[in-house]
Protein backbone atom coordinates (compact mmCIF):
# COMPACT_ATOMS: atom_id res chain seq x y z
CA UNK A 1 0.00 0.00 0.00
CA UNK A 2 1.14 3.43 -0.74
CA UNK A 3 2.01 5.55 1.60
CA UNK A 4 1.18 9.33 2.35
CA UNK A 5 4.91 10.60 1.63
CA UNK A 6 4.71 8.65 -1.74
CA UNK A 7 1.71 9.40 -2.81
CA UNK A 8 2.43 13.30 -2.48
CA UNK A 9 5.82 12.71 -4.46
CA UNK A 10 4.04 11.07 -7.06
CA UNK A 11 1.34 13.62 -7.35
CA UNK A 12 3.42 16.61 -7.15
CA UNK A 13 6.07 15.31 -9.89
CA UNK A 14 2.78 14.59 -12.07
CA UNK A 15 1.35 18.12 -11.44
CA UNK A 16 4.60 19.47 -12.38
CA UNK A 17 4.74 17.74 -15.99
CA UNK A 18 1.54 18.87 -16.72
CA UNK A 19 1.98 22.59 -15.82
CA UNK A 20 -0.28 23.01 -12.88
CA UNK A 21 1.27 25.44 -10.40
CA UNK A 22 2.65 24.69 -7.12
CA UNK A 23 2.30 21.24 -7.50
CA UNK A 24 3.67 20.02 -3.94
CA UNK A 25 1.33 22.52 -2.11
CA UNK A 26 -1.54 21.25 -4.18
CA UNK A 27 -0.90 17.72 -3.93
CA UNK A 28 -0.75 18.17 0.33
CA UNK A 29 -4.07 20.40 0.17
CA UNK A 30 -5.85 17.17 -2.20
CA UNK A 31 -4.79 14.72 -0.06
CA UNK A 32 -5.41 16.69 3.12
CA UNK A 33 -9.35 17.31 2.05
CA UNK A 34 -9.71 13.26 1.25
CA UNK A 35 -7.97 12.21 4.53
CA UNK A 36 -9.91 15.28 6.86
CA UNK A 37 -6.96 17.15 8.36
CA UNK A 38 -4.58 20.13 7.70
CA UNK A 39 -2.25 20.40 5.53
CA UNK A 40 0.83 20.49 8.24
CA UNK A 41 -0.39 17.11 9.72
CA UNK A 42 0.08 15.62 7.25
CA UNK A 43 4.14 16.00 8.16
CA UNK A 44 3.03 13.77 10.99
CA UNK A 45 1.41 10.71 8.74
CA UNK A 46 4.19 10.61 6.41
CA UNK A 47 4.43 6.83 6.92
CA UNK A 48 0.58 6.09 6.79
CA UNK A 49 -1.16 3.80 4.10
CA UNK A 50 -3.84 4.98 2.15
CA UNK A 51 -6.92 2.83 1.67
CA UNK A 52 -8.32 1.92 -1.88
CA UNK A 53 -11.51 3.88 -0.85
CA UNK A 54 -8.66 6.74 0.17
CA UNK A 55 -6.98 6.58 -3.13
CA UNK A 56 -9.97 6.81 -5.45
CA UNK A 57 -11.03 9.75 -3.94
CA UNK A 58 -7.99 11.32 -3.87
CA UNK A 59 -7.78 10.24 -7.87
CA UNK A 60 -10.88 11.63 -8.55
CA UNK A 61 -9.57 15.10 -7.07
CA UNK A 62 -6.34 14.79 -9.33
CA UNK A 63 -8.22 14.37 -12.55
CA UNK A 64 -10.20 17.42 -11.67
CA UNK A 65 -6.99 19.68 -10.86
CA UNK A 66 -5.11 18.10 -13.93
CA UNK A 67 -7.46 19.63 -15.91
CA UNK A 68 -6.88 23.10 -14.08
CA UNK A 69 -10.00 23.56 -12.21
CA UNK A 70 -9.07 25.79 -9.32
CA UNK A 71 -8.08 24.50 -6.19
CA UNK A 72 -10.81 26.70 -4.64
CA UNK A 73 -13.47 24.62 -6.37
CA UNK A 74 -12.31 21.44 -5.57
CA UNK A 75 -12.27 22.13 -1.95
CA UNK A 76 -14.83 23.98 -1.87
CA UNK A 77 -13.83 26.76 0.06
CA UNK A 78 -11.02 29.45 0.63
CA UNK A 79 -9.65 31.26 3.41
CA UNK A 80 -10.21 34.76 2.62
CA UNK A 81 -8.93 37.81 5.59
CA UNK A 82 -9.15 35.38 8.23
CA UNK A 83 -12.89 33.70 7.51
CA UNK A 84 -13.46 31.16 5.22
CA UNK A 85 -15.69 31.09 2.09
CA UNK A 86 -17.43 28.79 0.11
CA UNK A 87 -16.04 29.25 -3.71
CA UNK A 88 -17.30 27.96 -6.41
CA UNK A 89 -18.03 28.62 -10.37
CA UNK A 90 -20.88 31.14 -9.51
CA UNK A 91 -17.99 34.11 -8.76
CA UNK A 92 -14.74 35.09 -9.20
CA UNK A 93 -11.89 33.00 -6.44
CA UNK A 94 -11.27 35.65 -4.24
CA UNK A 95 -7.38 36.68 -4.84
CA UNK A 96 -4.88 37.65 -2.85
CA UNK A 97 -4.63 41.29 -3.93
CA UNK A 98 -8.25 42.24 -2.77
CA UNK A 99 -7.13 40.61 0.99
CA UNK A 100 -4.57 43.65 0.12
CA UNK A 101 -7.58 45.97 -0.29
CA UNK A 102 -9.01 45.00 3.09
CA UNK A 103 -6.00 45.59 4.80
CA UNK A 104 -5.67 48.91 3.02
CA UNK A 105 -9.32 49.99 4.19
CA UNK A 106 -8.77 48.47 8.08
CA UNK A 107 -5.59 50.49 8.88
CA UNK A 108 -5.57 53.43 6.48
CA UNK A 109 -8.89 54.31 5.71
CA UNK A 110 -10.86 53.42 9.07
CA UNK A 111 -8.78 51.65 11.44
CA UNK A 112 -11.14 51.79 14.60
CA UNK A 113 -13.03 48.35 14.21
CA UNK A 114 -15.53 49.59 16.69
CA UNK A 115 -16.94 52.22 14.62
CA UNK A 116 -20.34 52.99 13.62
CA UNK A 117 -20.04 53.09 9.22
CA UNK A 118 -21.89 52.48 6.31
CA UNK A 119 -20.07 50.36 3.90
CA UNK A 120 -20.96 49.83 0.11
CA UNK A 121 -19.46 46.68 -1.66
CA UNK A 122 -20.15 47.26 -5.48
CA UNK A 123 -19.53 44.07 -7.61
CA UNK A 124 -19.65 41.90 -3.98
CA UNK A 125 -18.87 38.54 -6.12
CA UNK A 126 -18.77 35.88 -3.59
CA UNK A 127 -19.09 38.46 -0.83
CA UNK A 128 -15.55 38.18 0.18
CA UNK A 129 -15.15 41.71 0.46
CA UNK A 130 -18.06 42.43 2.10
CA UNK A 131 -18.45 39.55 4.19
CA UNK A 132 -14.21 40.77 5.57
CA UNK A 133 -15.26 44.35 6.14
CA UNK A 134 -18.53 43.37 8.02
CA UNK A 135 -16.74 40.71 10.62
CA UNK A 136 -14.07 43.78 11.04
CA UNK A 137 -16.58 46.47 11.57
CA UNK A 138 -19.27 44.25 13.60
CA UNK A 139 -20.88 47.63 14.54
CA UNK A 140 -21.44 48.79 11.02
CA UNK A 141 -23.33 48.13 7.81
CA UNK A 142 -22.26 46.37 5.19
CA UNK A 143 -24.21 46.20 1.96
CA UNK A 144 -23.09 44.01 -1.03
CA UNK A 145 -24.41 44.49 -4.69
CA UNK A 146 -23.97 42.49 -7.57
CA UNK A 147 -25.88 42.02 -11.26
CA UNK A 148 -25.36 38.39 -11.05
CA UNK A 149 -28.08 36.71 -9.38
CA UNK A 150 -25.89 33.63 -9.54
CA UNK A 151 -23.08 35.45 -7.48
CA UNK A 152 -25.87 37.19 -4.82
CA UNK A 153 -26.26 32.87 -4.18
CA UNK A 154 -23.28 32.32 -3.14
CA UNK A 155 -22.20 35.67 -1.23
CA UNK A 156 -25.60 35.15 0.85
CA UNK A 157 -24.20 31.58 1.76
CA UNK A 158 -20.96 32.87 2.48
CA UNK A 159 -22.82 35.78 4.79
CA UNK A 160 -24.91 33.60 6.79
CA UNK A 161 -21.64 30.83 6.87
CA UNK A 162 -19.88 33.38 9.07
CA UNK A 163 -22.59 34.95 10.61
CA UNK A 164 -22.82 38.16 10.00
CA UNK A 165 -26.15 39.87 10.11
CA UNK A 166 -24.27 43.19 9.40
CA UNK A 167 -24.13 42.73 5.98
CA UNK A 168 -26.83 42.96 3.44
CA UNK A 169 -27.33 42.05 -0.53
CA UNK A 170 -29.16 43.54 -3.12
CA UNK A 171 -29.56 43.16 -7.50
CA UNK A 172 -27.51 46.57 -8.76
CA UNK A 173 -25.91 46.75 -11.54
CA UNK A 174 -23.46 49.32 -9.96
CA UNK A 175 -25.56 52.42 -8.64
CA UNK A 176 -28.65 51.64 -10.29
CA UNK A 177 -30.40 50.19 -7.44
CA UNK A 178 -28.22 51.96 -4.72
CA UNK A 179 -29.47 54.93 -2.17
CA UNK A 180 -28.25 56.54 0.29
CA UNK A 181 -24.84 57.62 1.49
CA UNK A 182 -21.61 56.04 3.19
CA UNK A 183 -18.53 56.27 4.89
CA UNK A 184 -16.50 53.73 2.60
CA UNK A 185 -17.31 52.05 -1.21
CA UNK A 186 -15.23 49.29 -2.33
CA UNK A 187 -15.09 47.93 -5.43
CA UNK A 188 -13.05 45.56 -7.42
CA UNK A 189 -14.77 45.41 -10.36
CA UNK A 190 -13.73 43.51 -14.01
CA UNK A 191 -11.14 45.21 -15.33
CA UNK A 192 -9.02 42.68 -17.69
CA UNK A 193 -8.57 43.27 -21.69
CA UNK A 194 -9.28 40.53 -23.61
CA UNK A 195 -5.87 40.61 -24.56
CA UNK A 196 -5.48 39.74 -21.13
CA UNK A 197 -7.95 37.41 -20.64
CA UNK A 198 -7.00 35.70 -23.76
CA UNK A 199 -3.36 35.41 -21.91
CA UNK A 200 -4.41 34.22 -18.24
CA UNK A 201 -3.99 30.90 -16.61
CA UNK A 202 -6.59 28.37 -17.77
CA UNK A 203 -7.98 28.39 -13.95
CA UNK A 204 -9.33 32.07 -14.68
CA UNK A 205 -9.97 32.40 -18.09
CA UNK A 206 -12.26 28.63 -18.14
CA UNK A 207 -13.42 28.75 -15.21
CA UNK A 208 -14.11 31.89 -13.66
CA UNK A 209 -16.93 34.29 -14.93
CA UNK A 210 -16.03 36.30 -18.07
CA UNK A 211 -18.35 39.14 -16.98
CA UNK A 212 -16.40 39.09 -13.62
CA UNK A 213 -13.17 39.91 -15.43
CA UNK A 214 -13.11 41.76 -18.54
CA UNK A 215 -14.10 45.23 -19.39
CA UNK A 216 -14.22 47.31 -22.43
CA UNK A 217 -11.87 50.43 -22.97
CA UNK A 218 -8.74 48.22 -22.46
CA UNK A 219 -10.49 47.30 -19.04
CA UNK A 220 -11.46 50.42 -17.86
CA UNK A 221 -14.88 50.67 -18.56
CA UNK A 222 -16.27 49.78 -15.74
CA UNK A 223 -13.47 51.71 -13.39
CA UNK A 224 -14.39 54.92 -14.93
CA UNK A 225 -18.46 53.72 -15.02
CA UNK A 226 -17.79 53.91 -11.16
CA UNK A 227 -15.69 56.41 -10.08
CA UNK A 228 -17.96 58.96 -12.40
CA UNK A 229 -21.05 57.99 -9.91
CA UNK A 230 -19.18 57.31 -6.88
CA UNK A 231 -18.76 61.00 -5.79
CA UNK A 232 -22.97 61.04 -5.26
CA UNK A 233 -23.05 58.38 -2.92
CA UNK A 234 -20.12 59.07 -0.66
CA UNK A 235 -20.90 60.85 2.90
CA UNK A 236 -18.79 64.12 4.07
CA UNK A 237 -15.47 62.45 4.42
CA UNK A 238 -16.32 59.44 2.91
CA UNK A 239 -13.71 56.88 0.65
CA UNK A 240 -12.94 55.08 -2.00
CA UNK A 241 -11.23 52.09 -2.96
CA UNK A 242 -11.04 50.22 -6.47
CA UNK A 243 -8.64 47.50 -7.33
CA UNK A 244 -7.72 47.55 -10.87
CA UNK A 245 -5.31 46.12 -13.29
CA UNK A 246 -1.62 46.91 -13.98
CA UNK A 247 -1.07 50.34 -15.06
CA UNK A 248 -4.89 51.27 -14.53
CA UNK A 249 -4.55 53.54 -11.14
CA UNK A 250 -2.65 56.32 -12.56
CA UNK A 251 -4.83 56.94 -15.34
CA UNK A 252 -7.72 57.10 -13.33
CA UNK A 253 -6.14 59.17 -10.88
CA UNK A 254 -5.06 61.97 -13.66
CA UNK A 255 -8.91 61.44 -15.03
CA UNK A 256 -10.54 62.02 -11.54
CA UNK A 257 -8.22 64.38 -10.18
CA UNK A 258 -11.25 67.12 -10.26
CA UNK A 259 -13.60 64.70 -8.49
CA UNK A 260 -11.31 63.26 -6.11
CA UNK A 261 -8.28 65.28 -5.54
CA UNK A 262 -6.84 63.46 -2.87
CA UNK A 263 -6.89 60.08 -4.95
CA UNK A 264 -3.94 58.18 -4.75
CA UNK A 265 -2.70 54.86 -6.74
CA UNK A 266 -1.32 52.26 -4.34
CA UNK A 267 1.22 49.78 -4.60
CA UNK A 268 0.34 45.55 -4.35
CA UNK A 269 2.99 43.49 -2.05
CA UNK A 270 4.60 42.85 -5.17
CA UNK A 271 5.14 46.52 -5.60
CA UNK A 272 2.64 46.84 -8.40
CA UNK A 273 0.30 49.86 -8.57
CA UNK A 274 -2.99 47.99 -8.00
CA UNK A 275 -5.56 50.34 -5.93
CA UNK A 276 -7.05 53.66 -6.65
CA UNK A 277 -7.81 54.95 -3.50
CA UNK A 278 -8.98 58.28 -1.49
CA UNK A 279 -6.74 57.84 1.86
């Protein structure tokens, strides 16, 4: 019977001659999800035999990953600012980058997790964003909008999954259904080419929404559809946030300089402007 150890080996050096990226980690995160534990026990069971019933499943999980289904959708879920999310073909994975937009809102914007604010999430996807910003801010109010009713699903599974009555949904294609004012709108809205779509890893461009990623005007479509409204719906004080693509925040910062003068484009950990912001 194989063992644990071996049967990672073998996965990972199969993962890496078919191109699927960080083949070790994703091998350990498969086999972790069939056998129920976390990844870092698995250090502990190196020497353990796998069943038959263990090794079909685990097979079955391959097949789907060789194929370059996101992890996220095999497991089912994704760890997203400290909660974790269901994830699934019904809205974008939630990346890395927008965890970088929460932090960016939770210590720069409003860092007092106790205060009182009214939050707008346009484009809530999942409802990563808004489900992160409504566990920080547990005395605020958080309201998510989306066009998709598919993605409104998933982000009111993923609200009720952590508990948080704070937050709210609601069908808007942007502003169109939105009133009122608040303290902070986020937004990470499509904002690909299709030269860049046409370019991206098979796990986004086959399997995540096209309408979630790509915009027209070189991506910036829906960036400038936003940030021409946003100014109405913002409270005395008030900020913004957007995440867009390489290259996108200082245009829209030179564009909007007369509505939002004290916008800003903000660096990514890798040191890439990512975020048009109001700070």
């Amino acid at each position: 019977m194989q063992t644990v150890l071996e049967i990672i080996n073998k996965c990972a050096e199969y993962f890496g001659q078919k191109g699927v990226p960080n083949p070790k980690i994703d091998a350990q995160l498969l086999l972790a999800s069939v056998l129920g534990c976390k990844r870092l026990e698995l250090f502990l069971r190196f020497d353990q035999p796998l069943t038959e019933a263990q090794l079909s499943q685990f097979r079955a999980l391959v097949k789907r990953r060789e194929k370059r289904e996101p992890l996220q959708h095999i497991l089912g879920q994704v760890e997203f600012f400290g909660l974790k999310l269901k994830s699934d073909k019904r809205a974008l994975v939630p990346r890395p980058e927008t965890e970088e937009l929460c932090e960016i809102v939770t210590t720069r914007m409003f860092a007092d997790a106790s205060a009182s604010l009214d939050v707008l999430d346009l484009g809530t996807g999942s409802g990563a964003i808004a489900a992160a910003l409504a566990n920080f801010y547990k005395a605020s109010k958080v309201l998510g909008v989306d066009k998709s009713d598919d993605a409104l699903d998933l982000a009111k599974e993923n609200l009720e999954l952590c508990g948080l009555a704070n937050a709210t949904l609601a069908q808007s294609d942007w502003f169109s259904n939105v009133t009122g004012k608040f303290d902070i709108i986020v937004a990470n809205p499509p904002y690909l080419s299709d030269a860049e779509v046409n370019s991206a890893q098979e796990e986004v461009k086959v399997y995540d929404p096209l309408t979630a990623l790509r915009a027209d005007d070189d991506g910036l479509a829906d960036l400038r559809k936003i940030l021409s409204s946003a100014k109405d719906y913002l409270k005395e004080g008030g900020k913004i946030i957007c995440e867009c693509g390489l290259g996108q925040p200082e245009i829209l910062v030179r564009e909007f300089a007369e509505l939002y003068p004290q916008a800003i484009a903000l660096n990514d950990s890798s040191k890439r402007l990512r975020f048009f912001a109001t700070i």
